[in-house]
C-alpha atoms as a PDB file:
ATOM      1  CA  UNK A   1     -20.872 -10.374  -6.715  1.00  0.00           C
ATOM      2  CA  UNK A   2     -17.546 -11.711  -7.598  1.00  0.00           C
ATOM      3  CA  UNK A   3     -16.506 -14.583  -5.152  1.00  0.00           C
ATOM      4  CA  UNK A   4     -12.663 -14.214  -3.820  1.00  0.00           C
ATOM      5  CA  UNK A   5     -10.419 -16.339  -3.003  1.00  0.00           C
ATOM      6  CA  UNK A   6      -8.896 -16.928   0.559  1.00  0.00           C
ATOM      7  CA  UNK A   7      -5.573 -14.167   0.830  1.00  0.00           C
ATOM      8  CA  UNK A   8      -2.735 -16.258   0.959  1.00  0.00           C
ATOM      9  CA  UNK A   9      -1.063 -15.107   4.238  1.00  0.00           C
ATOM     10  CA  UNK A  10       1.821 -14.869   6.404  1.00  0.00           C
ATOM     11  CA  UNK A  11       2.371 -14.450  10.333  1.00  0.00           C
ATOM     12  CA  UNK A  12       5.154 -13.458  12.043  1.00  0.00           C
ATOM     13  CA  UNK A  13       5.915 -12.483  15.148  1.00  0.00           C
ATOM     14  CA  UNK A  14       4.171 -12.092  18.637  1.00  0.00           C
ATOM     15  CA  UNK A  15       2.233  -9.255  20.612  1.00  0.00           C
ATOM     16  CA  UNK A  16      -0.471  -6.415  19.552  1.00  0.00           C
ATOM     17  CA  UNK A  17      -1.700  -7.368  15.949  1.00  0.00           C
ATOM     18  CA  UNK A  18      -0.515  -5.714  13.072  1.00  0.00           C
ATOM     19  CA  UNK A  19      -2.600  -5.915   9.604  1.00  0.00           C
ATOM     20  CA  UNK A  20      -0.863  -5.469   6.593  1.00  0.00           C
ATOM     21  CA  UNK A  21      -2.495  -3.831   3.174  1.00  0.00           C
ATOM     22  CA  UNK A  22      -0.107  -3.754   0.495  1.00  0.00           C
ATOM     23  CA  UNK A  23      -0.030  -1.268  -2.941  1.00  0.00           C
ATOM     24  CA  UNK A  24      -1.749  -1.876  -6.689  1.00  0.00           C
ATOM     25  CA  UNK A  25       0.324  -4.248  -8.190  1.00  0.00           C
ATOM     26  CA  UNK A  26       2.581  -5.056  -4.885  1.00  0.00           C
ATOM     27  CA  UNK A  27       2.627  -7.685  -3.065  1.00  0.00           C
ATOM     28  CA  UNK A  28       3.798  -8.287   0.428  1.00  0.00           C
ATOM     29  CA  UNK A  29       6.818  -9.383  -0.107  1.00  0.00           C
ATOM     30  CA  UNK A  30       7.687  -6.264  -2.536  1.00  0.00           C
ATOM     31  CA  UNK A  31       5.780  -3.760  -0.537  1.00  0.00           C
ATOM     32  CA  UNK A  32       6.936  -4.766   3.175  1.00  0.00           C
ATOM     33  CA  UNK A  33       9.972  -7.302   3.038  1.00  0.00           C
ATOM     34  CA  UNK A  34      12.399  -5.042   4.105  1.00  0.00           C
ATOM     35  CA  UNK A  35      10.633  -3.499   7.298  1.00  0.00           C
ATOM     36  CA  UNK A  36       8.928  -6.840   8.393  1.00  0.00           C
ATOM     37  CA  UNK A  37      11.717  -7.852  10.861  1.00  0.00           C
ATOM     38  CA  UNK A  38      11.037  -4.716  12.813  1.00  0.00           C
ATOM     39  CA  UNK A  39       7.287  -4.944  12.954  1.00  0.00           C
ATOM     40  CA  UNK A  40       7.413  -8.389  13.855  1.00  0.00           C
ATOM     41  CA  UNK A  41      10.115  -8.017  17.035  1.00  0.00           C
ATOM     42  CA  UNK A  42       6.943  -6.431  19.157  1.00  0.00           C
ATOM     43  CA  UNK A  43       4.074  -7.411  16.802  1.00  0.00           C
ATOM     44  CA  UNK A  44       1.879 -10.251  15.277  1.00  0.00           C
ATOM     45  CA  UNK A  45       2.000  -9.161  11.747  1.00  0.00           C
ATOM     46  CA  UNK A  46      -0.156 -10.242   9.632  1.00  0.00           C
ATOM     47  CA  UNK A  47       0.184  -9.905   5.937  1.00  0.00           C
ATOM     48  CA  UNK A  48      -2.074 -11.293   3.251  1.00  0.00           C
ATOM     49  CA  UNK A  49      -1.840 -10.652  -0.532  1.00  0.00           C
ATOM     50  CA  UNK A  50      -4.633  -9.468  -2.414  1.00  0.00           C
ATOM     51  CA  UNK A  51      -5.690 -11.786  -5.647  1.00  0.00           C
ATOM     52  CA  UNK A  52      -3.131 -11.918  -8.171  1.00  0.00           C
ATOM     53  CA  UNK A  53      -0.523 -11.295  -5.688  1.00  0.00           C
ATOM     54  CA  UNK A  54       2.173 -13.501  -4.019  1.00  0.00           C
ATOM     55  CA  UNK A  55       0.430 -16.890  -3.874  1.00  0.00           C
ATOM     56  CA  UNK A  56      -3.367 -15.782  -4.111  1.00  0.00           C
ATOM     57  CA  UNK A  57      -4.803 -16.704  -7.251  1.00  0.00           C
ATOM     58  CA  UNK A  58      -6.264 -14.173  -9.422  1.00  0.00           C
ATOM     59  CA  UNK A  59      -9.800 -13.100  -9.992  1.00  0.00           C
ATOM     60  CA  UNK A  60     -11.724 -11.523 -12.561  1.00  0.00           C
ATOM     61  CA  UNK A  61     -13.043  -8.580 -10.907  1.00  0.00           C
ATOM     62  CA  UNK A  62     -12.016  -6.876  -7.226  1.00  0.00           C
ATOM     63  CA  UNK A  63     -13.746  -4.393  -5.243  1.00  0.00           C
ATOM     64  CA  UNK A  64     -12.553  -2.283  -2.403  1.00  0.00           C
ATOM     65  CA  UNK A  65     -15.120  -3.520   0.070  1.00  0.00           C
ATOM     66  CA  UNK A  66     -13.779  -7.186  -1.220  1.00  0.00           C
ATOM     67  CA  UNK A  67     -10.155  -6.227  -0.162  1.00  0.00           C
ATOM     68  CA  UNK A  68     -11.576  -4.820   3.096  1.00  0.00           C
ATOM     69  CA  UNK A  69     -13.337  -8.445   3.434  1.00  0.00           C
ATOM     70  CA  UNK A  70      -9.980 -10.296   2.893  1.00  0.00           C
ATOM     71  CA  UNK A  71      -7.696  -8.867   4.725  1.00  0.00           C
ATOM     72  CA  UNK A  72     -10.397  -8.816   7.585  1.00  0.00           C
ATOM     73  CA  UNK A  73     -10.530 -12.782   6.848  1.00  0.00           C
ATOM     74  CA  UNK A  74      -6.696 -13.178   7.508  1.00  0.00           C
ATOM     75  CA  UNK A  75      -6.601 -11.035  10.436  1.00  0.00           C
ATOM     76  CA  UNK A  76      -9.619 -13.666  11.962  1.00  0.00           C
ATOM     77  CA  UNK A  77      -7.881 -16.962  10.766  1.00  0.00           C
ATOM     78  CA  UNK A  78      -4.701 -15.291  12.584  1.00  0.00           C
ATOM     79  CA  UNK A  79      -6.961 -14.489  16.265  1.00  0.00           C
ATOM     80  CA  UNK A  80      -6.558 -11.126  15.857  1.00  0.00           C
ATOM     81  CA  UNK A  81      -9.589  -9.572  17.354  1.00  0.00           C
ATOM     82  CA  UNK A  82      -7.906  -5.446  17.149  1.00  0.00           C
ATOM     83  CA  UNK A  83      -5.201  -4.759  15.232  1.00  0.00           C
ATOM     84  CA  UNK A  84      -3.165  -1.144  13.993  1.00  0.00           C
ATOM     85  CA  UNK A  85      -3.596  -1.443  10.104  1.00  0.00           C
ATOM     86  CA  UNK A  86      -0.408  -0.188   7.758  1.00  0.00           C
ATOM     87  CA  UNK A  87      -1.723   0.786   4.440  1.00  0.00           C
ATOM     88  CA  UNK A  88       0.863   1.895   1.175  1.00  0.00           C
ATOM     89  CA  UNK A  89      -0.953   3.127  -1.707  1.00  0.00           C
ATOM     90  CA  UNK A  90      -4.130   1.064  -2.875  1.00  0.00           C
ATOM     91  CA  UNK A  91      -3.623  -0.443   0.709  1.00  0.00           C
ATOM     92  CA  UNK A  92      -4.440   3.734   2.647  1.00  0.00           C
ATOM     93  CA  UNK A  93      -8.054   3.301   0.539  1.00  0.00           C
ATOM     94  CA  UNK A  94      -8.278  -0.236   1.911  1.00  0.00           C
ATOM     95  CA  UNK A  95      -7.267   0.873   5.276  1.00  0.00           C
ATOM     96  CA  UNK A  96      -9.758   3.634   5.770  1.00  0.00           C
ATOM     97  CA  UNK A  97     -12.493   1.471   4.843  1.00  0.00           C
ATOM     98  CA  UNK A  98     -11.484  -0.753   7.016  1.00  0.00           C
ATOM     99  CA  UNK A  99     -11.463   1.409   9.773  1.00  0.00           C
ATOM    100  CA  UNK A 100     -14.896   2.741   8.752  1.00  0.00           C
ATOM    101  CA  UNK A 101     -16.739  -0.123   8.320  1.00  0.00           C
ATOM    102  CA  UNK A 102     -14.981  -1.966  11.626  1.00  0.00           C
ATOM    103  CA  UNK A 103     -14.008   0.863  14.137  1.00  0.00           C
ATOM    104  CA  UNK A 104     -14.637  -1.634  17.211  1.00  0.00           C
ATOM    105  CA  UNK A 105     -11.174  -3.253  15.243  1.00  0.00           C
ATOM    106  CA  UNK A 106      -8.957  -1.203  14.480  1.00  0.00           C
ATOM    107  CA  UNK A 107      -6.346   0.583  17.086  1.00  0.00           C
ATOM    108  CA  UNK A 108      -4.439   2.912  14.640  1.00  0.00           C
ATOM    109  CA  UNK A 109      -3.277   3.780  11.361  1.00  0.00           C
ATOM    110  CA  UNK A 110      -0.342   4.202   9.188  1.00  0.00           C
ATOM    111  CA  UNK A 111      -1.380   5.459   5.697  1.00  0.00           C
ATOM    112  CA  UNK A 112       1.720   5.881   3.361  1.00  0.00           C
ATOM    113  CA  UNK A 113       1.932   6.989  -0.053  1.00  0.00           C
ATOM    114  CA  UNK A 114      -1.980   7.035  -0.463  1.00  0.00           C
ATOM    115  CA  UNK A 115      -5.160   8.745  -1.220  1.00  0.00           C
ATOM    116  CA  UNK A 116      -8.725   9.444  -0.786  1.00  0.00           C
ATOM    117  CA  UNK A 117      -9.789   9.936  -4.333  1.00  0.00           C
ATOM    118  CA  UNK A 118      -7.294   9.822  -7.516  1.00  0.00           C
ATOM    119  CA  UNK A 119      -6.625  12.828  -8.854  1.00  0.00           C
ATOM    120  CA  UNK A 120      -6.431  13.862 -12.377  1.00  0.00           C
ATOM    121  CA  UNK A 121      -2.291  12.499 -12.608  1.00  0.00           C
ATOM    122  CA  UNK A 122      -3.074   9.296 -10.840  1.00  0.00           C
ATOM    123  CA  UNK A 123      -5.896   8.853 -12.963  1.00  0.00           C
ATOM    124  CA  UNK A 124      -3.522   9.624 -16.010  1.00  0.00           C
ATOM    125  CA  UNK A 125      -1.018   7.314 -14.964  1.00  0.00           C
ATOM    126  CA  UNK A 126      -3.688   4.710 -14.050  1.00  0.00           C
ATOM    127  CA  UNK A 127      -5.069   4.725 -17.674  1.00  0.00           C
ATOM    128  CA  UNK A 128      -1.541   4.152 -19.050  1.00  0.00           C
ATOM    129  CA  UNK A 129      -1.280   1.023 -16.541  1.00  0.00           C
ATOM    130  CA  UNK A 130      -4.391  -0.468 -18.406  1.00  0.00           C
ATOM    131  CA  UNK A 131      -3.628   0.483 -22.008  1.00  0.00           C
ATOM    132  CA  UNK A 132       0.260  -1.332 -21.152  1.00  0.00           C
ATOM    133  CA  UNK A 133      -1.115  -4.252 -19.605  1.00  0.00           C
ATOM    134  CA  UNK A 134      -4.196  -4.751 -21.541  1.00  0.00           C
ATOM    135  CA  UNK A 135      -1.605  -5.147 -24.619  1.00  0.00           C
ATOM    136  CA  UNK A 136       0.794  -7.253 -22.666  1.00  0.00           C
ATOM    137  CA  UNK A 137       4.257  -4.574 -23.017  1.00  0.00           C
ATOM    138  CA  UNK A 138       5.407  -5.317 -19.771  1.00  0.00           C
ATOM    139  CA  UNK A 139       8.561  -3.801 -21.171  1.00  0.00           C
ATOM    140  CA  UNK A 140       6.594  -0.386 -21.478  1.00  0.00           C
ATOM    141  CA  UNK A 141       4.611  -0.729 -18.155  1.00  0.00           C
ATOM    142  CA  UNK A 142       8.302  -1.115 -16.177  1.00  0.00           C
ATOM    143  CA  UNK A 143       9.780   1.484 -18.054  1.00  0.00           C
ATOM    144  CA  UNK A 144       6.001   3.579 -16.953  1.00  0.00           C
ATOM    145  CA  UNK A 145       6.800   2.444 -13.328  1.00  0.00           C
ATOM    146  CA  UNK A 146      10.741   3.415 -13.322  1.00  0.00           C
ATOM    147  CA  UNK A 147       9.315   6.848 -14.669  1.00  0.00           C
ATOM    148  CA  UNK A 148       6.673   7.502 -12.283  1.00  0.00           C
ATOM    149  CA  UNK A 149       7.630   5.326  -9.201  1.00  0.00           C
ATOM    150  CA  UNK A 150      10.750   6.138  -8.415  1.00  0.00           C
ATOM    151  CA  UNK A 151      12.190   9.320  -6.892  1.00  0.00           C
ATOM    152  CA  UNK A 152      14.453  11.703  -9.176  1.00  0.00           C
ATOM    153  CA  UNK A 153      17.145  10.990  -7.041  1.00  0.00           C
ATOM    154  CA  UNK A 154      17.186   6.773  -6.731  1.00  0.00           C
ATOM    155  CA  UNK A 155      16.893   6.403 -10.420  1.00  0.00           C
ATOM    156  CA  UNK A 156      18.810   9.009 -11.349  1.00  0.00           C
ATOM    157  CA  UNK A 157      21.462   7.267  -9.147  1.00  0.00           C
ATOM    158  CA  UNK A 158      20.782   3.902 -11.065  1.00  0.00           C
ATOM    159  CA  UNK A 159      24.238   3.747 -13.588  1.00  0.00           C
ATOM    160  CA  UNK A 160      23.014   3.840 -16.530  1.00  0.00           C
ATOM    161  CA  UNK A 161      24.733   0.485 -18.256  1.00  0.00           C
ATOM    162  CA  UNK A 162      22.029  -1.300 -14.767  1.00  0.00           C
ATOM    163  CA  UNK A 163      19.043   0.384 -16.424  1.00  0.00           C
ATOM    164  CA  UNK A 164      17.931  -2.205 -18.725  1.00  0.00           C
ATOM    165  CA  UNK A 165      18.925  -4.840 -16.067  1.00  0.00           C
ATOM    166  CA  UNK A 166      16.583  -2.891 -13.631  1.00  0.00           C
ATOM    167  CA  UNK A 167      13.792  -2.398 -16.562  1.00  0.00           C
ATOM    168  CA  UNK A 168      14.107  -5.735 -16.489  1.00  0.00           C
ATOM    169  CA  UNK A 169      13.578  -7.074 -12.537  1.00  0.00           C
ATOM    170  CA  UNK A 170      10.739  -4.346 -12.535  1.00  0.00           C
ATOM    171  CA  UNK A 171       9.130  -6.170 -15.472  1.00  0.00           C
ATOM    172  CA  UNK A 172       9.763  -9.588 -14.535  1.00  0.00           C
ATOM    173  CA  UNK A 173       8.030  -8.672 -10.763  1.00  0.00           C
ATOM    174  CA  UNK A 174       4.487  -7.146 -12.291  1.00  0.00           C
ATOM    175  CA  UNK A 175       1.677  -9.437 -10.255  1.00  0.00           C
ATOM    176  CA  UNK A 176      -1.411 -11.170 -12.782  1.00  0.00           C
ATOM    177  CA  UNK A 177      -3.511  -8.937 -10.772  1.00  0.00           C
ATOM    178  CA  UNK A 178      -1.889  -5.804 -11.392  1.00  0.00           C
ATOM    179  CA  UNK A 179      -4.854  -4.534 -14.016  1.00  0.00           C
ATOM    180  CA  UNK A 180      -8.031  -5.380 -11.352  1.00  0.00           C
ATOM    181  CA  UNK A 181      -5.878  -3.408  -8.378  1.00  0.00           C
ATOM    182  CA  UNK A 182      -4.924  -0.720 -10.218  1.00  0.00           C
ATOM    183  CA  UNK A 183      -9.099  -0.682 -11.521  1.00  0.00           C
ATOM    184  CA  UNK A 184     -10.026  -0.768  -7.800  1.00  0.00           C
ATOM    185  CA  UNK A 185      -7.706   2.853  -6.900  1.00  0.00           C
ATOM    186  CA  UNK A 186      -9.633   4.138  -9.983  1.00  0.00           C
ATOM    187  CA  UNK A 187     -12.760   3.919  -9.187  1.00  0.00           C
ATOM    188  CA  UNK A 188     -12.556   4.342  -5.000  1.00  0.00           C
ATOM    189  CA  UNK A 189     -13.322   7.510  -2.800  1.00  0.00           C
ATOM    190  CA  UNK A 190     -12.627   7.431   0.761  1.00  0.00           C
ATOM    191  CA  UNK A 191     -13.241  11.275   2.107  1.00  0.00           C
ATOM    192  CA  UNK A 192     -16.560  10.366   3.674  1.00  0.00           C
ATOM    193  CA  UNK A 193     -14.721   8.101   5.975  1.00  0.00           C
ATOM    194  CA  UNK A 194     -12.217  10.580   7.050  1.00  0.00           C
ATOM    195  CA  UNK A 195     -13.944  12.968   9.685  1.00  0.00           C
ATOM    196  CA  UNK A 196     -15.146   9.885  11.018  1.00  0.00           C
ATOM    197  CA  UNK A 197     -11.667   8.324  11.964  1.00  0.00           C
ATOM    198  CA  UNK A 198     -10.796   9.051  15.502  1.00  0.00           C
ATOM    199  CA  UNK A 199      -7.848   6.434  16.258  1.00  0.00           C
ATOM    200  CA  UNK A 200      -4.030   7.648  16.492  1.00  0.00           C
ATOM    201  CA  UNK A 201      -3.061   8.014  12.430  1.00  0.00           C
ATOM    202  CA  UNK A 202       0.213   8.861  11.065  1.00  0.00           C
ATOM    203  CA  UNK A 203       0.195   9.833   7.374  1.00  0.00           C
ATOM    204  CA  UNK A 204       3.336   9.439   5.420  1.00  0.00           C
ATOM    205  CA  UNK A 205       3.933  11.658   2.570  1.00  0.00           C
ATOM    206  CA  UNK A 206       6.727  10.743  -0.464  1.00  0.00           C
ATOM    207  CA  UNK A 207       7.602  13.992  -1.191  1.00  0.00           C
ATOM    208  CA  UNK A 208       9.334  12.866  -4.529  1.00  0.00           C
ATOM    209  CA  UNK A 209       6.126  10.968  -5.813  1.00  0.00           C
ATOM    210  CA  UNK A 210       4.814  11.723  -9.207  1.00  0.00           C
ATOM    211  CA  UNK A 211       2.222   8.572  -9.219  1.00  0.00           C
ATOM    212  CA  UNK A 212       0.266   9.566  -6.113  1.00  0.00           C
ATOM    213  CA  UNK A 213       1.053  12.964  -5.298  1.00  0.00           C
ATOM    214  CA  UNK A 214       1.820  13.862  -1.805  1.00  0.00           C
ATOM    215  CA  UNK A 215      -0.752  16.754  -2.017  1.00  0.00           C
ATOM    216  CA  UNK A 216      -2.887  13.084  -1.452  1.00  0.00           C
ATOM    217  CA  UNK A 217      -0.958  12.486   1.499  1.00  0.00           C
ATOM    218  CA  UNK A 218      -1.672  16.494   3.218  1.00  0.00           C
ATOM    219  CA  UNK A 219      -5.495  15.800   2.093  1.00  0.00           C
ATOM    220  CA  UNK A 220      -5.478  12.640   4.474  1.00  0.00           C
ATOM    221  CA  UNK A 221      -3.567  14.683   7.263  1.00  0.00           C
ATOM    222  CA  UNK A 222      -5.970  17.390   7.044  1.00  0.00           C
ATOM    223  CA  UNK A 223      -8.944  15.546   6.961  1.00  0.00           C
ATOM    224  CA  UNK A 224      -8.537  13.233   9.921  1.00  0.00           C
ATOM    225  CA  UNK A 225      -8.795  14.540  13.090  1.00  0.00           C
ATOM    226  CA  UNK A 226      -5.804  14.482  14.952  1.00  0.00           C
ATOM    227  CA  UNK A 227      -3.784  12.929  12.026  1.00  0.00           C
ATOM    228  CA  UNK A 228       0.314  13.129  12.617  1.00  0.00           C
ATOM    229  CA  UNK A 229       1.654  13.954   9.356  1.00  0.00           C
ATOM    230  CA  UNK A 230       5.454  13.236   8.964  1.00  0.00           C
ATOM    231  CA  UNK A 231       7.302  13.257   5.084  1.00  0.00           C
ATOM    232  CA  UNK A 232      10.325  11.347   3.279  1.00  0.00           C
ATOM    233  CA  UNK A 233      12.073  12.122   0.544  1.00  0.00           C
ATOM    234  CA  UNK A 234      11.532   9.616  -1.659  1.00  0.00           C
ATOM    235  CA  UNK A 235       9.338   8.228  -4.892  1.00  0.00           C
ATOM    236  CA  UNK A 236       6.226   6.059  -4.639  1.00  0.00           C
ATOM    237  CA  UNK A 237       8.549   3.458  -3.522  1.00  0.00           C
ATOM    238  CA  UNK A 238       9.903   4.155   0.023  1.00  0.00           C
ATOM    239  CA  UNK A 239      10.576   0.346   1.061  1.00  0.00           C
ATOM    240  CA  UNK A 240      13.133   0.284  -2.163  1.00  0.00           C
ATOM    241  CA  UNK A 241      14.557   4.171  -1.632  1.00  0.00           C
ATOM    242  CA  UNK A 242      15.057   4.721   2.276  1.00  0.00           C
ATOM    243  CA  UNK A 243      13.283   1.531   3.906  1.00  0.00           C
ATOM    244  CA  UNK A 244      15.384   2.329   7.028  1.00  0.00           C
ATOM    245  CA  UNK A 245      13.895   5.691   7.061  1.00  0.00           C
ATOM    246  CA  UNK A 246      10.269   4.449   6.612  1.00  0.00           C
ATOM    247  CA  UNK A 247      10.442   1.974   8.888  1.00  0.00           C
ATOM    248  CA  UNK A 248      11.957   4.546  11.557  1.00  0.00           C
ATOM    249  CA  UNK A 249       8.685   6.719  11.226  1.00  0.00           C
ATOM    250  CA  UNK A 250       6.250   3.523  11.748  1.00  0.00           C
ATOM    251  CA  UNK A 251       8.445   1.948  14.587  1.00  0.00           C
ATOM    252  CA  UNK A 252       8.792   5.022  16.470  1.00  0.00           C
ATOM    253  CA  UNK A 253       5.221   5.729  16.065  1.00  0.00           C
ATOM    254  CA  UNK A 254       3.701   2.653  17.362  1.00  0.00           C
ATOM    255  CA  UNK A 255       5.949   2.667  19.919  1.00  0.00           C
ATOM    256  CA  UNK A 256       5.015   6.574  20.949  1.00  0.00           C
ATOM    257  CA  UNK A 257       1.385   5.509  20.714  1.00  0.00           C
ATOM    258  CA  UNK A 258       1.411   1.998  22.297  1.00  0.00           C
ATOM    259  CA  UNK A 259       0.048   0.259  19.663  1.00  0.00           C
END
C-alpha cells in the first residue's frame, strides 16, 4: 500500500465545517477559488489538495479510499469532528465514500459535475488524458480539455485571436498528478454507497458537459434517497463559466438545510 503524503491544506473561515474535495487534475485553488469567500463568511472551510496538486507532493500511485483518508486527515488536523462535504468531479466519488465509510461525520452533501461509475465517454476521454500525458503534449491534453471541458457556449465565446493564449494558461495549469487522479475516476464505482446515503444531498448537474455527462449527475439524484437535484448550464467547468450561479445553488442550499 502506497504511503501518501500529508494534503497540503487551507482554512478559512469560522462556524459548521465545510470539507472540500476537488476534481482530477484540479486543485483547490482552480476548482473552488472563486466561491471560497462565500463558503467561508458562515463556514470553516477546509480545503486540502490531493497529491500532485497545489503544494502536495506527488505520489506514484493513488487510490480512492487514500483520497477518502486525506481529506479525512485535514478535516482532523483542522478540529472538525462533522462537516457537509462539497465534491466536483473525482471529488462526488471521493465524497460518497466518504460519507459511506464515516456516516457518524458527515452532515450533507453537494456532489457537482460527478459520477458513480464512468461511463463509456468518460472512459474515452479518460484514455486520451493518459495517452497525452503519458507522452508529455500538454499542448494536446489543453486543447483535449478546451474540447471537452468547456461548455459550447464559454468557448465558443472565447475570440478566437485569445485561443492560443487560453490553450496556453490551460496547459501551463495541468497538476504532476493529473495522470494518477484521472487513473483513480477510472477505475472507481460508488452505486453501492448510494441507497445507503441518508443526509440532505444536492446534486448539481452541467447540463453542457461532454466529459462527465450529466446523465451521471440524474443517476446520483435518483439513486440517493431524498437527493435535491438542481442543473446549470454550463461545461465541466462551472467555477470558470457561471461561478456566481454555482455558488448561488450551494449557498442557498446550506443555508435552506442548516448546514
Amino acid at each position: 500500500m502506497t504511503q501518501l503524503p500529508a494534503f497540503a491544506t487551507t482554512v478559512t473561515g469560522s462556524g459548521p465545517g465545510i470539507l472540500l474535495a476537488h476534481g482530477a487534475g484540479g486543485s483547490i485553488e482552480g476548482n473552488y477559488a472563486p466561491i471560497l469567500p462565500a463558503l467561508a463568511e458562515h463556514h470553516t472551510v477546509v480545503a486540502p489538495d490531493y497529491p500532485g496538486s497545489g503544494a502536495t507532493p506527488r505520489a506514484e500511485r493513488l487510490t480512492l479510499d487514500g483520497l477518502v483518508d486525506g481529506i479525512v486527515a485535514a478535516a482532523d488536523a483542522a478540529g472538525l469532528d462533522t462537516f457537509t462535504l462539497l465534491g466536483y468531479s473525482l471529488g462526488t466519488l471521493v465524497s460518497v465514500r466518504t460519507a459511506a465509510r464515516h456516516p457518524d461525520r458527515v452532515r450533507g452533501l453537494v456532489l457537482t459535475a460527478g459520477l458513480a461509475h464512468p461511463d463509456n465517454r468518460t472512459m474515452a476521454s479518460l484514455d486520451l488524458w493518459q495517452h497525452f500525458l503519458a507522452g508529455g503534449d500538454v499542448k494536446a491534453f489543453a486543447r483535449f480539455v478546451a474540447l471537452s471541458g468547456f461548455g459550447e457556449d464559454f468557448y465558443n465565446a472565447v475570440p478566437a485571436e485569445h485561443v492560443p493564449a487560453f490553450l496556453d494558461l490551460i496547459a501551463a495549469g495541468v497538476p504532476a498528478g493529473t495522470a494518477e487522479q484521472a487513473a483513480v475516476v477510472a477505475t472507481a464505482d460508488t452505486r453501492p454507497h448510494l441507497a445507503g446515503i441518508s443526509v440532505p444531498t444536492l446534486v448539481i448537474a452541467t447540463l453542457q458537459d461532454t466529459l462527465v455527462s450529466p446523465a451521471n449527475s440524474r443517476l446520483l439524484a435518483d439513486a440517493i434517497p431524498g437527493a435535491e437535484y438542481a442543473e446549470i448550464g454550463t461545461g465541466h467547468v462551472p467555477m470558470a463559466e457561471k461561478p456566481r450561479e454555482w455558488e448561488k445553488l450551494i449557498v442557498d442550499f446550506l443555508a435552506r438545510k442548516e448546514l
